[in-house]
PDB file of N, CA and C in Angstrom:
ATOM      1  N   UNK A   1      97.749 111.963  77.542  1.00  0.00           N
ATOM      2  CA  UNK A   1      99.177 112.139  77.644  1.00  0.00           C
ATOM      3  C   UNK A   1      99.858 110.873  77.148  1.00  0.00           C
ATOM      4  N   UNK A   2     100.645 111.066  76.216  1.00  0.00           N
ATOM      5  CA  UNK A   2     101.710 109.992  75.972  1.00  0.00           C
ATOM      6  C   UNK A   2     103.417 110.114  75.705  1.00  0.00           C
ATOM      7  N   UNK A   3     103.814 110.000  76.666  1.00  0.00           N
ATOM      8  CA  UNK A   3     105.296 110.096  76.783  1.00  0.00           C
ATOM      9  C   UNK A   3     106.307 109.429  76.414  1.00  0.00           C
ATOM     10  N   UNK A   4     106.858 108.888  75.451  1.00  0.00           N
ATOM     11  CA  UNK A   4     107.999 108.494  75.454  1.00  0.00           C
ATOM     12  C   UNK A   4     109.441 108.573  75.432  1.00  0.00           C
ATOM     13  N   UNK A   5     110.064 107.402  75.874  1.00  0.00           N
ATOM     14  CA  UNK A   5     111.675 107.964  75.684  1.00  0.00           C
ATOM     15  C   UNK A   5     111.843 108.408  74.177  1.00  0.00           C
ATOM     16  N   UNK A   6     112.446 108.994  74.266  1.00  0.00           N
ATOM     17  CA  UNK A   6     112.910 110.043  72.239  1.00  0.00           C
ATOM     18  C   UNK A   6     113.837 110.886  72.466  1.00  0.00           C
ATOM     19  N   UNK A   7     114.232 111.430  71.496  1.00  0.00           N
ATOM     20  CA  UNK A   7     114.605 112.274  71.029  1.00  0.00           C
ATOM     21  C   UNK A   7     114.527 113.128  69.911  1.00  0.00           C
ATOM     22  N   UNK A   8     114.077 114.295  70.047  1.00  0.00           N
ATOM     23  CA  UNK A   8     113.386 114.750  68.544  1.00  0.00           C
ATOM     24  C   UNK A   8     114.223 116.625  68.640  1.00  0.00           C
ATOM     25  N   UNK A   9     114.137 117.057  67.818  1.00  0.00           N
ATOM     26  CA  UNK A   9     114.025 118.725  67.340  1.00  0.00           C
ATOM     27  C   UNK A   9     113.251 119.486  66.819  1.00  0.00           C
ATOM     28  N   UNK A  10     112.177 119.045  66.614  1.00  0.00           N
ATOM     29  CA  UNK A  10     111.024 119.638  66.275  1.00  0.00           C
ATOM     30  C   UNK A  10     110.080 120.250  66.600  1.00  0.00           C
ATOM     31  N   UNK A  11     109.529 121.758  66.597  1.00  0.00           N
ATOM     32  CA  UNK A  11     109.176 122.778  67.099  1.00  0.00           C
ATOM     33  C   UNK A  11     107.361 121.987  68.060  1.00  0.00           C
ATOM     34  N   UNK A  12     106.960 120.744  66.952  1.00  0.00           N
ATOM     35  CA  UNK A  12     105.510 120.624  66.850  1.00  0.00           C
ATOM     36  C   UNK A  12     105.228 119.132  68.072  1.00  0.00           C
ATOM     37  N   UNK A  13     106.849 118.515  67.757  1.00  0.00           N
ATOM     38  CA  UNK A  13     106.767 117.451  69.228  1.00  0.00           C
ATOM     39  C   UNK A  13     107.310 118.249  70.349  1.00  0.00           C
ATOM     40  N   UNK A  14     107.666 119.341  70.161  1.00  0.00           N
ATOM     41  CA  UNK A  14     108.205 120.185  71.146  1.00  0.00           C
ATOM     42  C   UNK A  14     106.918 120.736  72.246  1.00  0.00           C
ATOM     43  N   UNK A  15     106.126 121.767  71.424  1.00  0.00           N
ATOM     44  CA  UNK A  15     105.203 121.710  71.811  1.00  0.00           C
ATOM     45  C   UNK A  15     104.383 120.646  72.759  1.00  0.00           C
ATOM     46  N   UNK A  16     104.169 119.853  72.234  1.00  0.00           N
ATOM     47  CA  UNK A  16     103.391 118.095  72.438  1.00  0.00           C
ATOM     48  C   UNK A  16     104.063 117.783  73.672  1.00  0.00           C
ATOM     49  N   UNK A  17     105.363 117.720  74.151  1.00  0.00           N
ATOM     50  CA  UNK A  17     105.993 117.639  75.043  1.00  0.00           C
ATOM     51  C   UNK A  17     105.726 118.516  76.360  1.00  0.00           C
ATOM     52  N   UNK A  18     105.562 120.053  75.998  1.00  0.00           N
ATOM     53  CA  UNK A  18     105.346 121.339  76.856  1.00  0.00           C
ATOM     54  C   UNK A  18     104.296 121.019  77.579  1.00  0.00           C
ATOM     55  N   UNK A  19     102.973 120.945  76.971  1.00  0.00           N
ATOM     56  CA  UNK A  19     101.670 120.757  76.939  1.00  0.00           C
ATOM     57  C   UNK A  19     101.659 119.048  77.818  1.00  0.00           C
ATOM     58  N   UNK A  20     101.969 118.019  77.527  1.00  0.00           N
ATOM     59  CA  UNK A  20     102.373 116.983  78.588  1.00  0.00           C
ATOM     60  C   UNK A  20     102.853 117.313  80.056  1.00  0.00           C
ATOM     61  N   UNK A  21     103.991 117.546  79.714  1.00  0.00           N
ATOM     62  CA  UNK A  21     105.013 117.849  80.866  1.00  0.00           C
ATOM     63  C   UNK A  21     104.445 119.215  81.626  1.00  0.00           C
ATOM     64  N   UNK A  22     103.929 120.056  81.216  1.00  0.00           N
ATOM     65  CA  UNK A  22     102.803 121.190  81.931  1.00  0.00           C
ATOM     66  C   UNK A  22     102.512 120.281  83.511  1.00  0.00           C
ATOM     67  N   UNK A  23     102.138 119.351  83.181  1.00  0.00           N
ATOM     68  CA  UNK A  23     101.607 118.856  84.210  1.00  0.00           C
ATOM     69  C   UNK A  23     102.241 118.421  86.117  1.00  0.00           C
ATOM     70  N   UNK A  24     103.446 118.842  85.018  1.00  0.00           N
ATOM     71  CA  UNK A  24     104.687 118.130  85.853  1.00  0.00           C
ATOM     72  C   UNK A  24     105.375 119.211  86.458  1.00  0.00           C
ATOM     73  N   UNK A  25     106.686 118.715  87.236  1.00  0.00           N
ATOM     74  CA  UNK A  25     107.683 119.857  88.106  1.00  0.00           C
ATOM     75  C   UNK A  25     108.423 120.651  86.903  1.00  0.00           C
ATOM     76  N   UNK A  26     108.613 121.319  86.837  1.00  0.00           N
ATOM     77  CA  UNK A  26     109.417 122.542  85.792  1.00  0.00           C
ATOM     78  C   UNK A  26     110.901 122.895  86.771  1.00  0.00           C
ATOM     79  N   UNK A  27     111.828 122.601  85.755  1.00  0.00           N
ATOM     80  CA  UNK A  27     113.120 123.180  86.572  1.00  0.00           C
ATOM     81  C   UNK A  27     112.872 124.523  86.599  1.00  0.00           C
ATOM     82  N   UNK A  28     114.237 125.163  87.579  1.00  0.00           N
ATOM     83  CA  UNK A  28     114.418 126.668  87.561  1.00  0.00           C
ATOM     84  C   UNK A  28     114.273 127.407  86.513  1.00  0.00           C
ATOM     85  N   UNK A  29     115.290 126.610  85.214  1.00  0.00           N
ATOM     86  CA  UNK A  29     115.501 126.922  83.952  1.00  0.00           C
ATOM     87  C   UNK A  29     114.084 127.456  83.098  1.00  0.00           C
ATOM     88  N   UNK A  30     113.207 125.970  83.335  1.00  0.00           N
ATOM     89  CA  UNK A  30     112.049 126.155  82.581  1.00  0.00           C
ATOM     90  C   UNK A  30     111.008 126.924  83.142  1.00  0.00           C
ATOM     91  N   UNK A  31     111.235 127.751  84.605  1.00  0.00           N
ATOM     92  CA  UNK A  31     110.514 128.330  85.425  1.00  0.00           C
ATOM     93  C   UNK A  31     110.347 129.898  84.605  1.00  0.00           C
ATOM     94  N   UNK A  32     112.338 130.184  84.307  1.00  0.00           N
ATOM     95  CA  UNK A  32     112.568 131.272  83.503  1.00  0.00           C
ATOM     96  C   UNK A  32     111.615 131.621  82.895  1.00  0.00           C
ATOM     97  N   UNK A  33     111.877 130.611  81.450  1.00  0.00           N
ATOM     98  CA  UNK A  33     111.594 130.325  80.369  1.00  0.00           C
ATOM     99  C   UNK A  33     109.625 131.024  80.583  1.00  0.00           C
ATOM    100  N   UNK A  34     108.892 130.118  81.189  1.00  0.00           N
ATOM    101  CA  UNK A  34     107.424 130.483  81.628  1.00  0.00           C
ATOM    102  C   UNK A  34     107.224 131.735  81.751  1.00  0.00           C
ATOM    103  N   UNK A  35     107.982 132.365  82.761  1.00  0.00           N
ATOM    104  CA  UNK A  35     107.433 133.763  83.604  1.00  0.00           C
ATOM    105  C   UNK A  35     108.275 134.255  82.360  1.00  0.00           C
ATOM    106  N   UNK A  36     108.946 134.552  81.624  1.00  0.00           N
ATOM    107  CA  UNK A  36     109.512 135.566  80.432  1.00  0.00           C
ATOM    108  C   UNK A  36     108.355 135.364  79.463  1.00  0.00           C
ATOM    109  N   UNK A  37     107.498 134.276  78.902  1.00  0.00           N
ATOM    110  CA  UNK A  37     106.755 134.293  78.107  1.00  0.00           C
ATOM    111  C   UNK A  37     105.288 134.872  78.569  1.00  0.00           C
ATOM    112  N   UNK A  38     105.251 135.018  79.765  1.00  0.00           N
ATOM    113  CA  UNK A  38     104.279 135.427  80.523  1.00  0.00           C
ATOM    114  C   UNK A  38     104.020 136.949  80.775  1.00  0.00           C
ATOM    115  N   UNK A  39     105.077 137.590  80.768  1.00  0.00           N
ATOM    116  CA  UNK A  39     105.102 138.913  80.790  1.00  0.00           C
ATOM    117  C   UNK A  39     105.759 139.346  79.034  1.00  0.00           C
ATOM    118  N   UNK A  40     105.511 138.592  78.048  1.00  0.00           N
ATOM    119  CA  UNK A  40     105.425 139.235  77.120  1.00  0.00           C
ATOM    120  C   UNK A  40     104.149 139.271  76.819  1.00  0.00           C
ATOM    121  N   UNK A  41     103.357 138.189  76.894  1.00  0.00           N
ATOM    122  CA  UNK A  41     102.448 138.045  76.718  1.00  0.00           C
ATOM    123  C   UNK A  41     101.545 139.384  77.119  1.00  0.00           C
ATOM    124  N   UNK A  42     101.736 139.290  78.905  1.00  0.00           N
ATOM    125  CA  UNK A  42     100.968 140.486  79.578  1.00  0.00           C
ATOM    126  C   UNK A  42     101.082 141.894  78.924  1.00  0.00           C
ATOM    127  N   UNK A  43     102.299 142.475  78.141  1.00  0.00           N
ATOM    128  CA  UNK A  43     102.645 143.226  77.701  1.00  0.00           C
ATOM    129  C   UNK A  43     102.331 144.142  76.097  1.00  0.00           C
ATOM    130  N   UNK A  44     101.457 142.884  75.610  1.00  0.00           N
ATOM    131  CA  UNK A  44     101.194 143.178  74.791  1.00  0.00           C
ATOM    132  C   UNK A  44      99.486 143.139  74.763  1.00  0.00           C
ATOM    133  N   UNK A  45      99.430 144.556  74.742  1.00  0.00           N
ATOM    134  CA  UNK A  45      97.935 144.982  74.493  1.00  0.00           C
ATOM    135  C   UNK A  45      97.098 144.574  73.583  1.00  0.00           C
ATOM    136  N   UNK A  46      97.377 144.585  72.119  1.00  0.00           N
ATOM    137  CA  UNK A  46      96.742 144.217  71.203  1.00  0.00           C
ATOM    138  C   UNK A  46      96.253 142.752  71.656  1.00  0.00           C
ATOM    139  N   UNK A  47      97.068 141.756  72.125  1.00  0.00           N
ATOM    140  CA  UNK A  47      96.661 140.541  72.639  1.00  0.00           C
ATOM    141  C   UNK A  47      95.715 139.965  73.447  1.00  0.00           C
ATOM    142  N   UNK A  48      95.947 140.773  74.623  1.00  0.00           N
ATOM    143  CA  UNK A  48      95.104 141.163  75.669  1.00  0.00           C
ATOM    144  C   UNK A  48      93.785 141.486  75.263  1.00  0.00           C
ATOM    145  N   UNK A  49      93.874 142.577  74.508  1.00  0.00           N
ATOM    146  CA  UNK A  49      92.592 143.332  74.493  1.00  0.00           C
ATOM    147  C   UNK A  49      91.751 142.252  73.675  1.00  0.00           C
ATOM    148  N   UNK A  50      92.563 141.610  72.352  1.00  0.00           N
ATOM    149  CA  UNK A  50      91.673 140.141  71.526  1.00  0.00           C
ATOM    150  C   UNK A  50      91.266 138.980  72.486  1.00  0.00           C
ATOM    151  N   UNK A  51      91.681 138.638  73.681  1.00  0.00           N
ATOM    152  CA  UNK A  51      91.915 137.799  74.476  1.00  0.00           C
ATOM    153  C   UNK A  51      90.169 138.229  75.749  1.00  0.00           C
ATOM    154  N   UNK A  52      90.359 139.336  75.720  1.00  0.00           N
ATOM    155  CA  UNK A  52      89.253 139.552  76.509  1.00  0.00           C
ATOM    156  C   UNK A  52      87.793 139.806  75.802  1.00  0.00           C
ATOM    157  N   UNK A  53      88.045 140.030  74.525  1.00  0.00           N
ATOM    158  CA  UNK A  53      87.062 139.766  73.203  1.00  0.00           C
ATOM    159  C   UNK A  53      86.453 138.274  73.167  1.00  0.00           C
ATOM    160  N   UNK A  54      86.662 137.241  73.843  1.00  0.00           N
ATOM    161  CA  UNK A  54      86.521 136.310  72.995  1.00  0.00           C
ATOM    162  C   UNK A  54      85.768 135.449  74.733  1.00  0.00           C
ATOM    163  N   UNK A  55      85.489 134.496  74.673  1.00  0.00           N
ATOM    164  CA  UNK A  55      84.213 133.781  75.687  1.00  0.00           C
ATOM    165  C   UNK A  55      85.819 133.105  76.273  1.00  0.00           C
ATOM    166  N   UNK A  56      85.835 133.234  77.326  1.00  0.00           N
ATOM    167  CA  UNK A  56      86.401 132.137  78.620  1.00  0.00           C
ATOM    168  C   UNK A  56      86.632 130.965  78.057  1.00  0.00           C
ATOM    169  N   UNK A  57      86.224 130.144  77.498  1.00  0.00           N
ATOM    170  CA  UNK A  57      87.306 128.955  76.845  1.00  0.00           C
ATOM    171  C   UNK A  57      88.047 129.153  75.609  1.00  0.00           C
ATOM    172  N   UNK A  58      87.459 129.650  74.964  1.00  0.00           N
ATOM    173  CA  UNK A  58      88.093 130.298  73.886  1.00  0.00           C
ATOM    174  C   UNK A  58      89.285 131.535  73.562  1.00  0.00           C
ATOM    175  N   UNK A  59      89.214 131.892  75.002  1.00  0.00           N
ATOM    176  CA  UNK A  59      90.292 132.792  75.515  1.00  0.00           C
ATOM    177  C   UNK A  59      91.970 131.966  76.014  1.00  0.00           C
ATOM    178  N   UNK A  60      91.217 131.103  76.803  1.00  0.00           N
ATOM    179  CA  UNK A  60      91.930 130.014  77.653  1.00  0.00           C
ATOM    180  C   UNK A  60      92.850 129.017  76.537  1.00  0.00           C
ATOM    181  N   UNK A  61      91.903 128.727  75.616  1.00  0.00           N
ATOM    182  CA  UNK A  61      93.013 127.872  74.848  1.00  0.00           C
ATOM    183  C   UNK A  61      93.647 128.578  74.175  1.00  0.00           C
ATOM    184  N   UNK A  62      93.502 129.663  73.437  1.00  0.00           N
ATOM    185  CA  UNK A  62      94.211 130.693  72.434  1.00  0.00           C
ATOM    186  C   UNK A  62      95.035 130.846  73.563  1.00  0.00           C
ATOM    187  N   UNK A  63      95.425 131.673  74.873  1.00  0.00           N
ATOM    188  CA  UNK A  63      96.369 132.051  75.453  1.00  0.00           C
ATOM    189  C   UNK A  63      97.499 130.847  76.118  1.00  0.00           C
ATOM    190  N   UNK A  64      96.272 129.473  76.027  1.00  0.00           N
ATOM    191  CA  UNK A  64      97.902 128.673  76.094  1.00  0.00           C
ATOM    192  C   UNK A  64      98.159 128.224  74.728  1.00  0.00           C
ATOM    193  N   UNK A  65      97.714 127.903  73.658  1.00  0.00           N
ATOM    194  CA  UNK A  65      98.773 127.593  72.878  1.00  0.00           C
ATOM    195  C   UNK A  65      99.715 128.453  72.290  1.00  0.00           C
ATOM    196  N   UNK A  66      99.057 130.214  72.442  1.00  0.00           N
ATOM    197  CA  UNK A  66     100.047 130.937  72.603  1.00  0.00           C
ATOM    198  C   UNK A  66     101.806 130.703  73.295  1.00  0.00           C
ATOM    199  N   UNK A  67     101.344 130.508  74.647  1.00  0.00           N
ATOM    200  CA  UNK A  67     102.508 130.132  75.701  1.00  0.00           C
ATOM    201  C   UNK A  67     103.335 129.318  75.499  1.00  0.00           C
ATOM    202  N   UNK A  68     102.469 127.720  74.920  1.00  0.00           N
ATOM    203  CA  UNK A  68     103.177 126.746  74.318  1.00  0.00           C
ATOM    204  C   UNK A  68     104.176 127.265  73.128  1.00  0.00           C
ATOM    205  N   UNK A  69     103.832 127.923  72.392  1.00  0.00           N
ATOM    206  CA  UNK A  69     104.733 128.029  70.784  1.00  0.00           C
ATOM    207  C   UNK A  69     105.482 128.961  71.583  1.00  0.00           C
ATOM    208  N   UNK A  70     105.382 129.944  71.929  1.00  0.00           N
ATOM    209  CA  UNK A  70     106.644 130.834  72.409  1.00  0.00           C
ATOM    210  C   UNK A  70     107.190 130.112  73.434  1.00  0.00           C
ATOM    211  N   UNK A  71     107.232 129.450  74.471  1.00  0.00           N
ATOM    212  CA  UNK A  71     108.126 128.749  75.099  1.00  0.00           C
ATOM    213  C   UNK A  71     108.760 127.858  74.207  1.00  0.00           C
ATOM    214  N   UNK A  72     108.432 127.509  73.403  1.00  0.00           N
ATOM    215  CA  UNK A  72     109.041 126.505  72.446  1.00  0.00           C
ATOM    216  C   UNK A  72     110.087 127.025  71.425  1.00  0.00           C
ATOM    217  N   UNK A  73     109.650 128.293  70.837  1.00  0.00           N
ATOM    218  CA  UNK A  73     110.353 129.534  70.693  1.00  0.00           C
ATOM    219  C   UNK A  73     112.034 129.610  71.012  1.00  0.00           C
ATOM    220  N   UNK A  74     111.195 129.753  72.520  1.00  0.00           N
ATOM    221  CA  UNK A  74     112.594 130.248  73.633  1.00  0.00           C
ATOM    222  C   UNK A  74     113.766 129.260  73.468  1.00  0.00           C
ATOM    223  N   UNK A  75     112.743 128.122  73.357  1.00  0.00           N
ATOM    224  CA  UNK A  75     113.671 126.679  73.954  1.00  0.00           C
ATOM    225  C   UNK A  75     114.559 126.485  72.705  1.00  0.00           C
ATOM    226  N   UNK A  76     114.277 126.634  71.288  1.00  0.00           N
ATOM    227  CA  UNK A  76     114.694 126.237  70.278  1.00  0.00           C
ATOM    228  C   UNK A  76     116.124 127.307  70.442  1.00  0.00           C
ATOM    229  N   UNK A  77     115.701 128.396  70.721  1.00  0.00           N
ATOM    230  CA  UNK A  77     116.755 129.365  70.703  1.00  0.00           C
ATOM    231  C   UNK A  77     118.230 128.982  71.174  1.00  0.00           C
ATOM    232  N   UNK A  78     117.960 128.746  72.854  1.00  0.00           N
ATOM    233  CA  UNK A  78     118.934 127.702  73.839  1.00  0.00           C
ATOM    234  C   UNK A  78     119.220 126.327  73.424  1.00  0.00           C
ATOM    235  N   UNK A  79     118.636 125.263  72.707  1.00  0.00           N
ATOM    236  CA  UNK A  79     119.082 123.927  72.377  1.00  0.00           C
ATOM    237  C   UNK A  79     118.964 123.863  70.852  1.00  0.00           C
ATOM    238  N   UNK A  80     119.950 122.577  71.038  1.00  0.00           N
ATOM    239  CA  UNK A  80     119.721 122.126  69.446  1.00  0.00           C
ATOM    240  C   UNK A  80     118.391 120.684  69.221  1.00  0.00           C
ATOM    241  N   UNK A  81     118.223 120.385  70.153  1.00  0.00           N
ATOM    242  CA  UNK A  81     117.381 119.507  70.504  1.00  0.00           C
ATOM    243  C   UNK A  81     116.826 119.076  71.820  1.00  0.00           C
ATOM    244  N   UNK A  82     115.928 118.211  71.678  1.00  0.00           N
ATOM    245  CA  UNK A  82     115.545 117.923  73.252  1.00  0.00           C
ATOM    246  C   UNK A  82     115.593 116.245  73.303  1.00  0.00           C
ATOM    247  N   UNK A  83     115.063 115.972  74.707  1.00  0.00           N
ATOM    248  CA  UNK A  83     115.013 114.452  74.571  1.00  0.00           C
ATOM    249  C   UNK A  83     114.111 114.140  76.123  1.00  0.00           C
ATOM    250  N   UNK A  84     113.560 112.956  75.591  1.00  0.00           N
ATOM    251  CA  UNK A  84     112.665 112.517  76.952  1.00  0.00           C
ATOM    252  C   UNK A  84     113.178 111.184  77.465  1.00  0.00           C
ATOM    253  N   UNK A  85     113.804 111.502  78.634  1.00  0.00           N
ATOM    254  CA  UNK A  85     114.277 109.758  79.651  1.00  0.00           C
ATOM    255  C   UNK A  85     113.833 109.870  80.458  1.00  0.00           C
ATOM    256  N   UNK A  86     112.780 108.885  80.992  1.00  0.00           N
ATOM    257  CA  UNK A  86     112.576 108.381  82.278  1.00  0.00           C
ATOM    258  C   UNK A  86     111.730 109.375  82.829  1.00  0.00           C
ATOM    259  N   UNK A  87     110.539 110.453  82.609  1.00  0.00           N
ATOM    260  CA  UNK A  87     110.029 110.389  82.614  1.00  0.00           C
ATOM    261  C   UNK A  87     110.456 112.237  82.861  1.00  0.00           C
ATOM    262  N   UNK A  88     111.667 112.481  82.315  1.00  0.00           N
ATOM    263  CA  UNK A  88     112.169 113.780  82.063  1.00  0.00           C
ATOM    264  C   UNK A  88     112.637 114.357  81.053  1.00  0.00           C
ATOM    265  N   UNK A  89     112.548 115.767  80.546  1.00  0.00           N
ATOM    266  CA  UNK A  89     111.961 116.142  79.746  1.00  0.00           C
ATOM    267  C   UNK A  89     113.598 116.946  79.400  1.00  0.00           C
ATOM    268  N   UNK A  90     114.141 117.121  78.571  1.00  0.00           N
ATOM    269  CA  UNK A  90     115.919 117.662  78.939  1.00  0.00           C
ATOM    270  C   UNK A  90     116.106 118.288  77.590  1.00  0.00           C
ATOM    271  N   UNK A  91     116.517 119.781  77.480  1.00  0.00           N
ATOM    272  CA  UNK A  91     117.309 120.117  76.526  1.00  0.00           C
ATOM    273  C   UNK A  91     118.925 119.989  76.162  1.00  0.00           C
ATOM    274  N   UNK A  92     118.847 119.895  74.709  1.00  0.00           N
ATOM    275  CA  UNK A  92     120.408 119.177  74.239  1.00  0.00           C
ATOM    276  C   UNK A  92     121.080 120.320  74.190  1.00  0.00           C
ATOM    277  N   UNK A  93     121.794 121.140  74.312  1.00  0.00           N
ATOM    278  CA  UNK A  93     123.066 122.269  73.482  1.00  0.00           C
ATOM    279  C   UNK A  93     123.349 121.477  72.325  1.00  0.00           C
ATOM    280  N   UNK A  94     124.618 122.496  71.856  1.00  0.00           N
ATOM    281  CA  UNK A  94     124.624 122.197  70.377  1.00  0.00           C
ATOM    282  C   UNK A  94     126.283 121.377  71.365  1.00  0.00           C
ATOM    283  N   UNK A  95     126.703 121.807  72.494  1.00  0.00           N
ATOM    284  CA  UNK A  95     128.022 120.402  72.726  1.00  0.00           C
ATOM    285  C   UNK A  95     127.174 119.530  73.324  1.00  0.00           C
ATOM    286  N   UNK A  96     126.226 119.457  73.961  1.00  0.00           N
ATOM    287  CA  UNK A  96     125.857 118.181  73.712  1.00  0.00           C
ATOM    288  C   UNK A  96     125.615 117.408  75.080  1.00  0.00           C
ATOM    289  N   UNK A  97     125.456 118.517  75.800  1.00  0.00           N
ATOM    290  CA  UNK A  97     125.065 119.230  77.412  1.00  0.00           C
ATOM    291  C   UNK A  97     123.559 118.475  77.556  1.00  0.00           C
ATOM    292  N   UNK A  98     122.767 118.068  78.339  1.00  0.00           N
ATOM    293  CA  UNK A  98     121.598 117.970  78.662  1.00  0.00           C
ATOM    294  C   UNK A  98     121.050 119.129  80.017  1.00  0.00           C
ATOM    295  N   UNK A  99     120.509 119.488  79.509  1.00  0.00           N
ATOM    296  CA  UNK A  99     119.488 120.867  80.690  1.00  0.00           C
ATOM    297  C   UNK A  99     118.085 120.126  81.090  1.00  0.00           C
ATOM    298  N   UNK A 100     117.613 119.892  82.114  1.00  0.00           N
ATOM    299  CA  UNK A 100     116.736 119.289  82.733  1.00  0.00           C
ATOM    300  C   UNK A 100     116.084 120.157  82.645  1.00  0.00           C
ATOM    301  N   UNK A 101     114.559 120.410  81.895  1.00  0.00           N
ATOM    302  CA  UNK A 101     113.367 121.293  81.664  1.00  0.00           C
ATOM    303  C   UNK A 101     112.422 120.907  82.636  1.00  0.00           C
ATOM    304  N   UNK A 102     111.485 119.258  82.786  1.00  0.00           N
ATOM    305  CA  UNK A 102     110.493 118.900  83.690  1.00  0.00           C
ATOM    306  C   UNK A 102     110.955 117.665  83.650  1.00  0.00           C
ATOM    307  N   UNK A 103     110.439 117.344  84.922  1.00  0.00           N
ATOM    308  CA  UNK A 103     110.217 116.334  85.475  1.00  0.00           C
ATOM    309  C   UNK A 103     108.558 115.554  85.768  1.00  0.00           C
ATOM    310  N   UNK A 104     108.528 114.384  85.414  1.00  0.00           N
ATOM    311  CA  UNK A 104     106.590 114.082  86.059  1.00  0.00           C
ATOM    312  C   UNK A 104     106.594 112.833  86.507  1.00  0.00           C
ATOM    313  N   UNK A 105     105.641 112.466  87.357  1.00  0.00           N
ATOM    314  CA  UNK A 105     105.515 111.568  88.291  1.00  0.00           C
ATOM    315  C   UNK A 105     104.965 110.468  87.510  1.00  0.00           C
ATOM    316  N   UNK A 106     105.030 109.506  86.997  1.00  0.00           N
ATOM    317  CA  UNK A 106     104.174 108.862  85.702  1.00  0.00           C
ATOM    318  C   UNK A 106     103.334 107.540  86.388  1.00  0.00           C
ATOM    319  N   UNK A 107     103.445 107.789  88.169  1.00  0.00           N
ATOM    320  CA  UNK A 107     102.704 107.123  88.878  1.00  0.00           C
ATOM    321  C   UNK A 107     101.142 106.559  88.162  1.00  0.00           C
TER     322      UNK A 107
END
């Protein structure tokens, strides 16, 4: 894990961020965000059915970096950017609003 203060818009530090901050408290917001990508996920059979094709780790990482890019997806949709302070993880609006996504203990 490596965190820094930034600010970026990019789908691929976006990700990088998700996958970090995973580790951490998730606001309400980003709670949404999870359980909506979660039941698309569940929803789609074709996925599923490739998903249970394939050996237990190889399942496991395909279905999260799945999760990762579509939450990232979501997020791009709602902000124009994101940014990391202090050891929190915040989407920008396009006025320019900050939305608190996660929080982590960097104890």
């Amino acid at each position: 894990m490596f965190i820094k203060n930034q600010k970026f818009a990019d789908e691929d530090t976006l990700i990088e961020m998700l996958f970090d901050f995973g580790l951490g408290e998730a606001s309400p917001l980003m709670q949404e965000v999870i359980q909506e990508v979660s039941r698309m996920i569940e929803s789609d059979i074709e996925l599923t059915n490739h998903l249970r094709s394939l050996d237990e780790e190889d399942a496991g990482e395909l279905l999260s970096d799945i999760q990762l890019e579509q939450q990232a997806k979501k997020l791009q949709q709602q902000f124009s950017s994101f940014a990391v302070s202090k050891a929190r993880l915040y989407g920008i609006t396009a006025e320019g609003e900050e939305k608190l996504l996660y929080e982590i203990d960097m104890v």
